[in-house]
N, C-alpha and C. Protein backbone atom coordinates (compact mmCIF):
# COMPACT_ATOMS: atom_id res chain seq x y z
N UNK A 1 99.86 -4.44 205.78
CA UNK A 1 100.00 -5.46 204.77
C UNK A 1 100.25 -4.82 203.40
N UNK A 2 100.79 -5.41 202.42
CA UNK A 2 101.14 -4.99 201.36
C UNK A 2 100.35 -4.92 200.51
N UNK A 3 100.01 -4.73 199.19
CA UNK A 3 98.68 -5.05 198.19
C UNK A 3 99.69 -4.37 196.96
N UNK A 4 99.20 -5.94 195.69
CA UNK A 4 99.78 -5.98 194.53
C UNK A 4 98.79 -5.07 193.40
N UNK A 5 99.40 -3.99 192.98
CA UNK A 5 98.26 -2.64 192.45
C UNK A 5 98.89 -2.73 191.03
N UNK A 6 98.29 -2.46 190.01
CA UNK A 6 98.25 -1.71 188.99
C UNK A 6 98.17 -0.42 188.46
N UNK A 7 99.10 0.11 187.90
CA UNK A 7 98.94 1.97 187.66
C UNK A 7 97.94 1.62 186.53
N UNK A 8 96.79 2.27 186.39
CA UNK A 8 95.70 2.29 185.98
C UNK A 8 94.89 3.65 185.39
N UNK A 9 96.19 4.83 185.74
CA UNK A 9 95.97 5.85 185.80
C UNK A 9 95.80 6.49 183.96
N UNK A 10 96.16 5.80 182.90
CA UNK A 10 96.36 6.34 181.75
C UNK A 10 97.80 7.27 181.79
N UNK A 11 98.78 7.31 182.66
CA UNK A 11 100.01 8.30 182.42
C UNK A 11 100.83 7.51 183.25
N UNK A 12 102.02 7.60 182.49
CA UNK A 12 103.35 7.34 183.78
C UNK A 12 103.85 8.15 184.65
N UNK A 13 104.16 7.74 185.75
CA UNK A 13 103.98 8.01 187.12
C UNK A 13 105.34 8.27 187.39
N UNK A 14 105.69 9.61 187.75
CA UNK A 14 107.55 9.41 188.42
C UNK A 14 107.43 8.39 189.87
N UNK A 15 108.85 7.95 190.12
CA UNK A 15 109.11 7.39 191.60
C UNK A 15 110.59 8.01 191.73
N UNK A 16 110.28 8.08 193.57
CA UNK A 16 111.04 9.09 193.77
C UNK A 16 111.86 7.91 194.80
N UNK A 17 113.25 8.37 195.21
CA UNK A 17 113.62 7.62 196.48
C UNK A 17 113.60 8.33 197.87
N UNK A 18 112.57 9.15 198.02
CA UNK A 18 112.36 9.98 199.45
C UNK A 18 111.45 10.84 199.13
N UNK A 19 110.54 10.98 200.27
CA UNK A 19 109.40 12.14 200.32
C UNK A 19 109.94 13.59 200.16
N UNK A 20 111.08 13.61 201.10
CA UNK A 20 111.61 15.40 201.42
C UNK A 20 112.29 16.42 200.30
N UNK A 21 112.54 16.95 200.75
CA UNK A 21 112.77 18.33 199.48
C UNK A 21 114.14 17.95 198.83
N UNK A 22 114.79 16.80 199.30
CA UNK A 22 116.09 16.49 198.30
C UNK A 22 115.96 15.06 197.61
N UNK A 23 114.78 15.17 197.11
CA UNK A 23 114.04 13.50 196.41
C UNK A 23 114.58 13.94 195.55
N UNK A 24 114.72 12.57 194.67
CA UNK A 24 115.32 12.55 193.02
C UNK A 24 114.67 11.42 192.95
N UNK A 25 114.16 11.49 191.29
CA UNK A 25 113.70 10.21 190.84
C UNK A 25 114.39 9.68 190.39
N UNK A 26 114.02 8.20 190.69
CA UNK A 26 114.79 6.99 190.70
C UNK A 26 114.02 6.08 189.44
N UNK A 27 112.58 6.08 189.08
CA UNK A 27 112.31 5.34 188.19
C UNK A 27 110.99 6.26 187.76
N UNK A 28 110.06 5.16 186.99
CA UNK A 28 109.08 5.25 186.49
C UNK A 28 108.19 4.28 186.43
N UNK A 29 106.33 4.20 186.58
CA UNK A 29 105.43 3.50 186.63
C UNK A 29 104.77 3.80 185.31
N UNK A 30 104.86 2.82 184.37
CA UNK A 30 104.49 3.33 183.18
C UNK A 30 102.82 2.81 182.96
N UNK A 31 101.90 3.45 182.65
CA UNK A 31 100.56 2.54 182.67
C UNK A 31 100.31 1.24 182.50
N UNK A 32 99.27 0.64 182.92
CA UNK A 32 99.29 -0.73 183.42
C UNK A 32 100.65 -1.79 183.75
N UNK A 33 101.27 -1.18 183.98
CA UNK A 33 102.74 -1.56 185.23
C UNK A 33 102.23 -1.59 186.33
N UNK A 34 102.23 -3.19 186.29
CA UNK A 34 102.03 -3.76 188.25
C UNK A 34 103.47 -3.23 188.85
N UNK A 35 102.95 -3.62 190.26
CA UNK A 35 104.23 -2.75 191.36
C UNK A 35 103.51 -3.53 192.90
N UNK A 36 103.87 -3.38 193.98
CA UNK A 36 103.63 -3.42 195.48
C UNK A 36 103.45 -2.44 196.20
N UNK A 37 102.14 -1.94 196.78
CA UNK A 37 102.25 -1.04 197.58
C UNK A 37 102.83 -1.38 199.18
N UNK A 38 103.79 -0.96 200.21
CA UNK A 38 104.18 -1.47 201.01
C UNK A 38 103.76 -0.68 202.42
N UNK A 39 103.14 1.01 201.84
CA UNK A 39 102.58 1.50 202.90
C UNK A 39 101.93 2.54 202.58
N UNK A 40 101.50 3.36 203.52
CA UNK A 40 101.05 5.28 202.69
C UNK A 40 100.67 5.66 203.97
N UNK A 41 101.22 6.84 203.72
CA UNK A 41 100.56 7.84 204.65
C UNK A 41 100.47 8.99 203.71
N UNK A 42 98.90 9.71 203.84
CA UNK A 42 98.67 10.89 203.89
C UNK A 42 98.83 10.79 202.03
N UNK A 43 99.59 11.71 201.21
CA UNK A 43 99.78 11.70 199.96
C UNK A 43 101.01 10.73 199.36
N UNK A 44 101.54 10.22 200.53
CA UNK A 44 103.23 9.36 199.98
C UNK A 44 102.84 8.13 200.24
N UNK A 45 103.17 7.62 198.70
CA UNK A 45 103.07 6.12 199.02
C UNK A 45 103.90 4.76 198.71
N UNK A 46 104.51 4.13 199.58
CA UNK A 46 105.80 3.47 199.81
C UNK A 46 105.20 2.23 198.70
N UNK A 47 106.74 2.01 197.52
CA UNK A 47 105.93 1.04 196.72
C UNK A 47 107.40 -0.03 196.34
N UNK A 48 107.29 -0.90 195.86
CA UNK A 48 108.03 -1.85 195.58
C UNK A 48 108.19 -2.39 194.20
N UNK A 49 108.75 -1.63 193.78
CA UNK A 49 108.88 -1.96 191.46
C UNK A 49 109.97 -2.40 191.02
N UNK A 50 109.72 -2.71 189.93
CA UNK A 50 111.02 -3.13 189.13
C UNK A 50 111.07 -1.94 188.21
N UNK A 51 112.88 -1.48 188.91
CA UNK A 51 113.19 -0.35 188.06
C UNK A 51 113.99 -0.83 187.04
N UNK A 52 114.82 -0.04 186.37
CA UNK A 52 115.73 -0.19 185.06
C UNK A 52 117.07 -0.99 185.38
N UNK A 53 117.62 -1.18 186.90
CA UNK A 53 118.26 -1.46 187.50
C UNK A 53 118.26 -2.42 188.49
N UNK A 54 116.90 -3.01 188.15
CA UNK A 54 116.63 -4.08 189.11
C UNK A 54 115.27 -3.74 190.40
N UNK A 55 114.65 -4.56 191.02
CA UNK A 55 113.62 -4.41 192.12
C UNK A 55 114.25 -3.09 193.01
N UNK A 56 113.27 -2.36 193.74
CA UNK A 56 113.69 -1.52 194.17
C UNK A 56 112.57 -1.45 195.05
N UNK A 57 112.66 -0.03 196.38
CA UNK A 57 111.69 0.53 196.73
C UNK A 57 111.83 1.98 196.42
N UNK A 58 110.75 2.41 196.20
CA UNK A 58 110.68 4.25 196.37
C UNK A 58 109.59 4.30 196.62
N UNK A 59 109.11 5.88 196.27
CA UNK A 59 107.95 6.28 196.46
C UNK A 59 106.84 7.26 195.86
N UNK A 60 105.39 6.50 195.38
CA UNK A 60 104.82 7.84 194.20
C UNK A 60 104.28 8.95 195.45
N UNK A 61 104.17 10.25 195.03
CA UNK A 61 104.45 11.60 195.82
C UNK A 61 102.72 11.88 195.13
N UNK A 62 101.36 12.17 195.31
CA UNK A 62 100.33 12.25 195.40
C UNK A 62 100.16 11.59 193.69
N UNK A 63 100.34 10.36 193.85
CA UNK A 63 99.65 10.02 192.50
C UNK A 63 98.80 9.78 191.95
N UNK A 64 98.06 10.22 190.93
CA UNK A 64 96.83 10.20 190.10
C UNK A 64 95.70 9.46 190.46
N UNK A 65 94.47 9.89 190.17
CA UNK A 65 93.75 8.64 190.50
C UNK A 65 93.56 7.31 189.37
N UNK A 66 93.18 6.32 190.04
CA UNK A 66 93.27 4.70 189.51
C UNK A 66 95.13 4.40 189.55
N UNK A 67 96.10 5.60 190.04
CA UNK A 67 97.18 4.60 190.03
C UNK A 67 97.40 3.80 190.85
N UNK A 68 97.37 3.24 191.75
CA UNK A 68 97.11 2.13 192.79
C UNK A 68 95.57 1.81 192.89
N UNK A 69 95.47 1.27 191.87
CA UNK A 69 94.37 -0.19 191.62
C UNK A 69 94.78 -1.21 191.71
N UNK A 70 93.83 -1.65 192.77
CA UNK A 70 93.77 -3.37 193.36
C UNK A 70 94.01 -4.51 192.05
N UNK A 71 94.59 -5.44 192.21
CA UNK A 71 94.75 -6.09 191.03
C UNK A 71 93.49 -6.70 190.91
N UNK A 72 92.89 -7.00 191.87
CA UNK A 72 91.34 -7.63 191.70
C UNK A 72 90.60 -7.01 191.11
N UNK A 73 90.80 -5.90 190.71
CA UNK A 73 89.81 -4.93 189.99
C UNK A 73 90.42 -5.39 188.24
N UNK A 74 90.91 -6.15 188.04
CA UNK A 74 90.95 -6.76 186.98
C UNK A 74 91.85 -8.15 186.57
N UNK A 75 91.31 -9.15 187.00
CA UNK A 75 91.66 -10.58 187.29
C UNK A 75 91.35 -11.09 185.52
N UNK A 76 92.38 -12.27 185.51
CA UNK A 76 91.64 -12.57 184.24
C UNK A 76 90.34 -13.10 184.48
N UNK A 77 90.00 -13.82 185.60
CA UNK A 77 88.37 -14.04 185.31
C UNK A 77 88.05 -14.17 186.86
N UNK A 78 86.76 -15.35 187.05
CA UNK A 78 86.50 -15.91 188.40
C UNK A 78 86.44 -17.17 187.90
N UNK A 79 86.35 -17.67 189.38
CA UNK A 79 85.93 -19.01 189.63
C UNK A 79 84.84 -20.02 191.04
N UNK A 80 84.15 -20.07 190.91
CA UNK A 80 83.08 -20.50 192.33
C UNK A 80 84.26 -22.10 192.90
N UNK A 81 84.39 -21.83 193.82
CA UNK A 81 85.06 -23.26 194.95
C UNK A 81 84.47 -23.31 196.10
N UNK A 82 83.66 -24.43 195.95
CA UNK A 82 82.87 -24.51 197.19
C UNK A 82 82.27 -23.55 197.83
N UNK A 83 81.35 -22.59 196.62
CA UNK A 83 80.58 -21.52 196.98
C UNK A 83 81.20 -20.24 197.34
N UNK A 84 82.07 -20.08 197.35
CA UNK A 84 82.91 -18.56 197.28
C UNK A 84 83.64 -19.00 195.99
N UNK A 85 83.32 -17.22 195.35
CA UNK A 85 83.74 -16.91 193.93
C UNK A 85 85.31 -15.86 194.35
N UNK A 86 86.34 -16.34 194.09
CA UNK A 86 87.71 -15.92 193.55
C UNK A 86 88.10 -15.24 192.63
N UNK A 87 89.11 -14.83 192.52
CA UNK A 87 89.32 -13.67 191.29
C UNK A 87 90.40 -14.81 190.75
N UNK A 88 90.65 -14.78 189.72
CA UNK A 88 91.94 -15.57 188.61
C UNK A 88 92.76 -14.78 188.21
N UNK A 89 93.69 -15.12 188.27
CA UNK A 89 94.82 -14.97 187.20
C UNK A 89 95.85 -16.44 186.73
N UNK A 90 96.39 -15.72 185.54
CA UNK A 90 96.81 -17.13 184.53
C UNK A 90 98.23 -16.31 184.42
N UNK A 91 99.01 -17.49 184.39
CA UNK A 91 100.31 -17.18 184.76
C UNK A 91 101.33 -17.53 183.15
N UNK A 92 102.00 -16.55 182.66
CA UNK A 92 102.74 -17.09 181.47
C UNK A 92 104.21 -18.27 181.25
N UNK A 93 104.27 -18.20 182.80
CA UNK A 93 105.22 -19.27 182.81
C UNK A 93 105.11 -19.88 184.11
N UNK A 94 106.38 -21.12 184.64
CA UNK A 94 105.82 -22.07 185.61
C UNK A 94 106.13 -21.00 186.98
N UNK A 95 105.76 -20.30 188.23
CA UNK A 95 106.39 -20.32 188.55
C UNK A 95 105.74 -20.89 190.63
N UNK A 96 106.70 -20.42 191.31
CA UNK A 96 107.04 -21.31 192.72
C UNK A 96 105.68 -20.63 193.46
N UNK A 97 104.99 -21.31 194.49
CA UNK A 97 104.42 -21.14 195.29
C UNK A 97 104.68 -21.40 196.64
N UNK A 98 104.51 -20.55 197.40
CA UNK A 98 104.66 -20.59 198.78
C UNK A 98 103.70 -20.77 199.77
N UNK A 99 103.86 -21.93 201.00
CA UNK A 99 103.27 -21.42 202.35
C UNK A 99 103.25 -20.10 202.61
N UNK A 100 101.78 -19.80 203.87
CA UNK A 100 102.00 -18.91 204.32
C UNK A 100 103.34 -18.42 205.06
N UNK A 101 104.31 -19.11 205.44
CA UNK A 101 105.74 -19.12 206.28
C UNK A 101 106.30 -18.85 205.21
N UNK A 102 106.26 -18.90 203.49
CA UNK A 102 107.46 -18.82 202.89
C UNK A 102 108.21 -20.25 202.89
N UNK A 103 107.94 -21.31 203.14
CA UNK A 103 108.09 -22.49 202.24
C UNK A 103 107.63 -23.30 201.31
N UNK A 104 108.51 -23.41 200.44
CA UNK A 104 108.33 -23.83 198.99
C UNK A 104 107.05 -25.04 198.86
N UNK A 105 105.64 -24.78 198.69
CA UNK A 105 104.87 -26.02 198.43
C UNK A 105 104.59 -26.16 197.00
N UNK A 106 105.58 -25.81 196.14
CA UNK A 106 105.04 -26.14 194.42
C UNK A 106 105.12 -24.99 194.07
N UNK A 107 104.47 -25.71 192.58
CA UNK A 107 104.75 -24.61 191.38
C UNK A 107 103.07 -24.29 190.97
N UNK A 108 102.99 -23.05 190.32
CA UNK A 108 101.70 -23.23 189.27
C UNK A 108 102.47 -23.13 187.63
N UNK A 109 102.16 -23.91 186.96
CA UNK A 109 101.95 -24.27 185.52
C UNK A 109 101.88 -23.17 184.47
N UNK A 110 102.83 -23.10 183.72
CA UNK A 110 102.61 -22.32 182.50
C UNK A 110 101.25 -22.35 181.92
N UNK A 111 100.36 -21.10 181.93
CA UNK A 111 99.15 -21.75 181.11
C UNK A 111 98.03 -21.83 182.22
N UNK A 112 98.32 -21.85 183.31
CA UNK A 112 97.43 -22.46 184.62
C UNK A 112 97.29 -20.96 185.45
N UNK A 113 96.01 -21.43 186.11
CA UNK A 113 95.82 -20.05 186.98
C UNK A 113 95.91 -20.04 188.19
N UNK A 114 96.13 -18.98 189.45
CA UNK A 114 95.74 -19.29 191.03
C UNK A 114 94.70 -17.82 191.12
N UNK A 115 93.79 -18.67 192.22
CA UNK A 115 92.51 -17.98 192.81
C UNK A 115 92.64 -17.34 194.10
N UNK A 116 92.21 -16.04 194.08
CA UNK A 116 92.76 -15.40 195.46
C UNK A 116 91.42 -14.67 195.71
N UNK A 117 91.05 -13.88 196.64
CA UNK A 117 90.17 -13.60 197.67
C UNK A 117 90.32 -11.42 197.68
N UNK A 118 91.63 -11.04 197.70
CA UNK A 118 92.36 -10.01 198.01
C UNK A 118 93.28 -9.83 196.90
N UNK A 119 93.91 -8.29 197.01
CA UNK A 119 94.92 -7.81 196.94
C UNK A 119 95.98 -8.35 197.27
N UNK A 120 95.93 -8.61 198.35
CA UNK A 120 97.25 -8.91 199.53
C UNK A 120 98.63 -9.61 198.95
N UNK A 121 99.87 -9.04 199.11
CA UNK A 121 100.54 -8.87 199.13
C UNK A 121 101.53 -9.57 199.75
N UNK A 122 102.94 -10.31 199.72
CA UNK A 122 103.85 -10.43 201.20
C UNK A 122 104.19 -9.34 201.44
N UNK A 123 104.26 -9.51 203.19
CA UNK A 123 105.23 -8.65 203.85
C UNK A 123 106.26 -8.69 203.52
N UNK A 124 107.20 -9.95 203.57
CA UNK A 124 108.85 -9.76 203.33
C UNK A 124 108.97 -9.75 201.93
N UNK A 125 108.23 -10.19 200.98
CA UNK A 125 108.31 -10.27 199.65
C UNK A 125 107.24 -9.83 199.01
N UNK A 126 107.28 -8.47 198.87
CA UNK A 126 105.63 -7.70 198.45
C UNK A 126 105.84 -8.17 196.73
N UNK A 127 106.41 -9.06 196.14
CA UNK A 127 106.20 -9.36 194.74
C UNK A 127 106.04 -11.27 194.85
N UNK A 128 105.56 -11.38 195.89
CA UNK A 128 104.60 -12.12 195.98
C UNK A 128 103.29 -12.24 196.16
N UNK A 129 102.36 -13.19 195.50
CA UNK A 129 100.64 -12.79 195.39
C UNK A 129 99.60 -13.51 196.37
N UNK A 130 99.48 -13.24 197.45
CA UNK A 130 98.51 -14.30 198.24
C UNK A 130 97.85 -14.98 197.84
N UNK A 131 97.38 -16.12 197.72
CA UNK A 131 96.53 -16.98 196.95
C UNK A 131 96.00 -18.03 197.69
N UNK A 132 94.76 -18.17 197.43
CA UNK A 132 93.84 -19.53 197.93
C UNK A 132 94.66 -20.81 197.62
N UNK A 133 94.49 -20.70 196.12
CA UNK A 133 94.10 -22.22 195.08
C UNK A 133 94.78 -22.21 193.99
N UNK A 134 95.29 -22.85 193.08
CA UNK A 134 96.69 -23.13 192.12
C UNK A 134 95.78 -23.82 191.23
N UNK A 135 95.23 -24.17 190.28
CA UNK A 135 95.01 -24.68 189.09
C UNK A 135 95.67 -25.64 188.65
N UNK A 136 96.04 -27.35 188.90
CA UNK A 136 96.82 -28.42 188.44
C UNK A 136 96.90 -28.37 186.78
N UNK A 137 97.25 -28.78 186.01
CA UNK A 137 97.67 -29.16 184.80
C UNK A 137 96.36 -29.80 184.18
N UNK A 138 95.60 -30.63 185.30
CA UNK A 138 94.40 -31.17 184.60
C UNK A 138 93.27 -30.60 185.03
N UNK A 139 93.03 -29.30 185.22
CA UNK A 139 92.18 -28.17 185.65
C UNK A 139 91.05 -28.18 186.78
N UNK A 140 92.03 -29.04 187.91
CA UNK A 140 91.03 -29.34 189.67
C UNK A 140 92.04 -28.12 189.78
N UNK A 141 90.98 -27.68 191.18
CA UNK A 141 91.92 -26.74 191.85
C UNK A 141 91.89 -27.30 193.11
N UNK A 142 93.67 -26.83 193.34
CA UNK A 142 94.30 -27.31 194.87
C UNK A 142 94.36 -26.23 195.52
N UNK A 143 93.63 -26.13 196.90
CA UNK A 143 94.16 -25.06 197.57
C UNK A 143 95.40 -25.52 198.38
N UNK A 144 95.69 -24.14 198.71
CA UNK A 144 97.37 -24.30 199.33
C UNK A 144 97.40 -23.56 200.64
N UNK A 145 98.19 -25.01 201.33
CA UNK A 145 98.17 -25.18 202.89
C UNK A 145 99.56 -25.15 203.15
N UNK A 146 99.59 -24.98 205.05
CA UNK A 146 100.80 -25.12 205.16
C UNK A 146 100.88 -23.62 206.25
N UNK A 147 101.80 -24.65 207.53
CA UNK A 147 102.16 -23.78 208.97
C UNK A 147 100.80 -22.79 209.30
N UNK A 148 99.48 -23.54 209.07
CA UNK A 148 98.11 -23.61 210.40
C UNK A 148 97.84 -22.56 209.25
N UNK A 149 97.58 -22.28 207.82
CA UNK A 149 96.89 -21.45 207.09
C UNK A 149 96.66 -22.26 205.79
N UNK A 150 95.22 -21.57 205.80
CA UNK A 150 94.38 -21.83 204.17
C UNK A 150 94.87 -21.21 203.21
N UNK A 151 96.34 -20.40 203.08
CA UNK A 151 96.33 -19.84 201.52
C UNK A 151 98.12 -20.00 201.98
N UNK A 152 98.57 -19.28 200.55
CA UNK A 152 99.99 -19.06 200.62
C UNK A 152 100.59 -18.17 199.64
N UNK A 153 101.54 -18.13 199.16
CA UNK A 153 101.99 -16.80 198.22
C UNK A 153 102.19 -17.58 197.05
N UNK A 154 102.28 -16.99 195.98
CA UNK A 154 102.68 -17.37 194.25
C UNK A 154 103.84 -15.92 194.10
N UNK A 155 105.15 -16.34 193.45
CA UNK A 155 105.78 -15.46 193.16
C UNK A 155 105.26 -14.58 191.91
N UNK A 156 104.71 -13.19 191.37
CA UNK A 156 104.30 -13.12 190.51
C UNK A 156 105.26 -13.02 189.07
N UNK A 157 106.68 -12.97 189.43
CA UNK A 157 107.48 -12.93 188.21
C UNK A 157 107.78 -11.30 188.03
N UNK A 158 106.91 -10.44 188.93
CA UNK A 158 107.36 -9.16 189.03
C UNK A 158 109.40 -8.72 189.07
N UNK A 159 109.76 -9.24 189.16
CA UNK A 159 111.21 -9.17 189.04
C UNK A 159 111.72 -9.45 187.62
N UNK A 160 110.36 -9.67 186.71
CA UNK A 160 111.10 -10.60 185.68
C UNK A 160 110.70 -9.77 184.76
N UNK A 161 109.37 -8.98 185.09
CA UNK A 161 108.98 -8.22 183.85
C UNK A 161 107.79 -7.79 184.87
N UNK A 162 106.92 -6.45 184.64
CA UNK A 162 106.40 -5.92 185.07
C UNK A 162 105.34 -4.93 184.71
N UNK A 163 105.51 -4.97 183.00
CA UNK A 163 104.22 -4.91 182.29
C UNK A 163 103.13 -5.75 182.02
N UNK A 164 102.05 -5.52 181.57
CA UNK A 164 101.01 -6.33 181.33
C UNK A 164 101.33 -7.12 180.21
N UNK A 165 102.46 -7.63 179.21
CA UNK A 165 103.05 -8.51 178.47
C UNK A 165 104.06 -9.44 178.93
N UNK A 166 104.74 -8.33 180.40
CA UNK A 166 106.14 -9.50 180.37
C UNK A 166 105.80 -9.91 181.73
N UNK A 167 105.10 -9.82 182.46
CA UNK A 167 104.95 -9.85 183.73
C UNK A 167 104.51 -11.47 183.96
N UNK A 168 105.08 -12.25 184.65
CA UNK A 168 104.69 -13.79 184.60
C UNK A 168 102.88 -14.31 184.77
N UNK A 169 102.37 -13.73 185.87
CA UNK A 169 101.30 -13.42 186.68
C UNK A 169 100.16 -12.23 185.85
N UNK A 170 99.14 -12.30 185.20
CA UNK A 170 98.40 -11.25 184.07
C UNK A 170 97.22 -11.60 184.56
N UNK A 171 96.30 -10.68 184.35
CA UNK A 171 94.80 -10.42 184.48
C UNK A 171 94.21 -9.67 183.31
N UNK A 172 93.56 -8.93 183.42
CA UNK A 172 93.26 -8.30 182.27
C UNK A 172 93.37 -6.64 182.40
N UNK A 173 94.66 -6.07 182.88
CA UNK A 173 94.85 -4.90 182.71
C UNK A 173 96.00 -4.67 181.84
């Protein structure tokens, strides 16, 4: 499974497009720059960013510690729903939410937050954010259903911006 991380490390991070001895870097993870981790083995770890050129995959080559921090390790807040406490985040603009299948069940709200449980990540779209519960406009929360599951994805806007200013989707890193 995938998991939506934060470089957390205090330094920017090269990304490379291959583990082996004829890698060239392809971008950069600049501190608190969200990204997708999509796999790892051993010291290489397969990630999913927005480079200078658009979304991409490569890969950081033994990177620092705190650079792949869980985004839950800094949510903008919590919230208790029916006795389990969630992590938040508040989103800077409107954007689409998904079933677990990847069909369209709504939006969350400029201004509004969704509550998640995990890290977790999509598979086919690792810049999407798993999520419980969506925050309405008049501040109930809806959880989000759909094809025999309790949660679904929120696009995080990671394509759109990918710092902790431009990034649609913010917590407090």
């Amino acid at each position: 499974m995938s998991e939506f991380l934060i470089n957390k490390s205090g330094s920017t991070i090269p990304v490379y497009n291959s583990t082996g001895s004829s890698k060239t870097q392809i971008g950069t993870l600049a501190n608190r720059e969200a990204f997708s981790l999509i796999g790892f083995e051993g010291d290489f770890y397969a990630i999913y960013f927005l480079s200078s050129s658009g979304m991409k995959n490569g890969y950081l080559i033994n990177p620092p510690n705190n650079a792949c921090s869980d985004c839950t390790a800094y949510p903008y807040g919590t919230v208790s729903i029916n006795g389990t406490t969630y992590k938040t985040f508040k989103f800077r603009r409107s954007s689409t939410v998904y079933t677990a299948g990847a069909t369209k069940w709504g939006t969350v709200a400029s201004n509004c937050r969704v509550a998640c449980s995990s890290a977790l990540s999509g598979q086919s779209h690792p810049d999407w954010k798993a999520i419980n519960y969506v925050e309405s406009t008049n501040g109930t929360w809806v959880q989000v259903t759909g094809d025999g599951s309790q949660y679904g994805f929120v696009d995080t806007g990671l394509s759109v911006g990918s710092g902790p200013s431009t990034i649609s989707m913010y917590g407090t890193w």
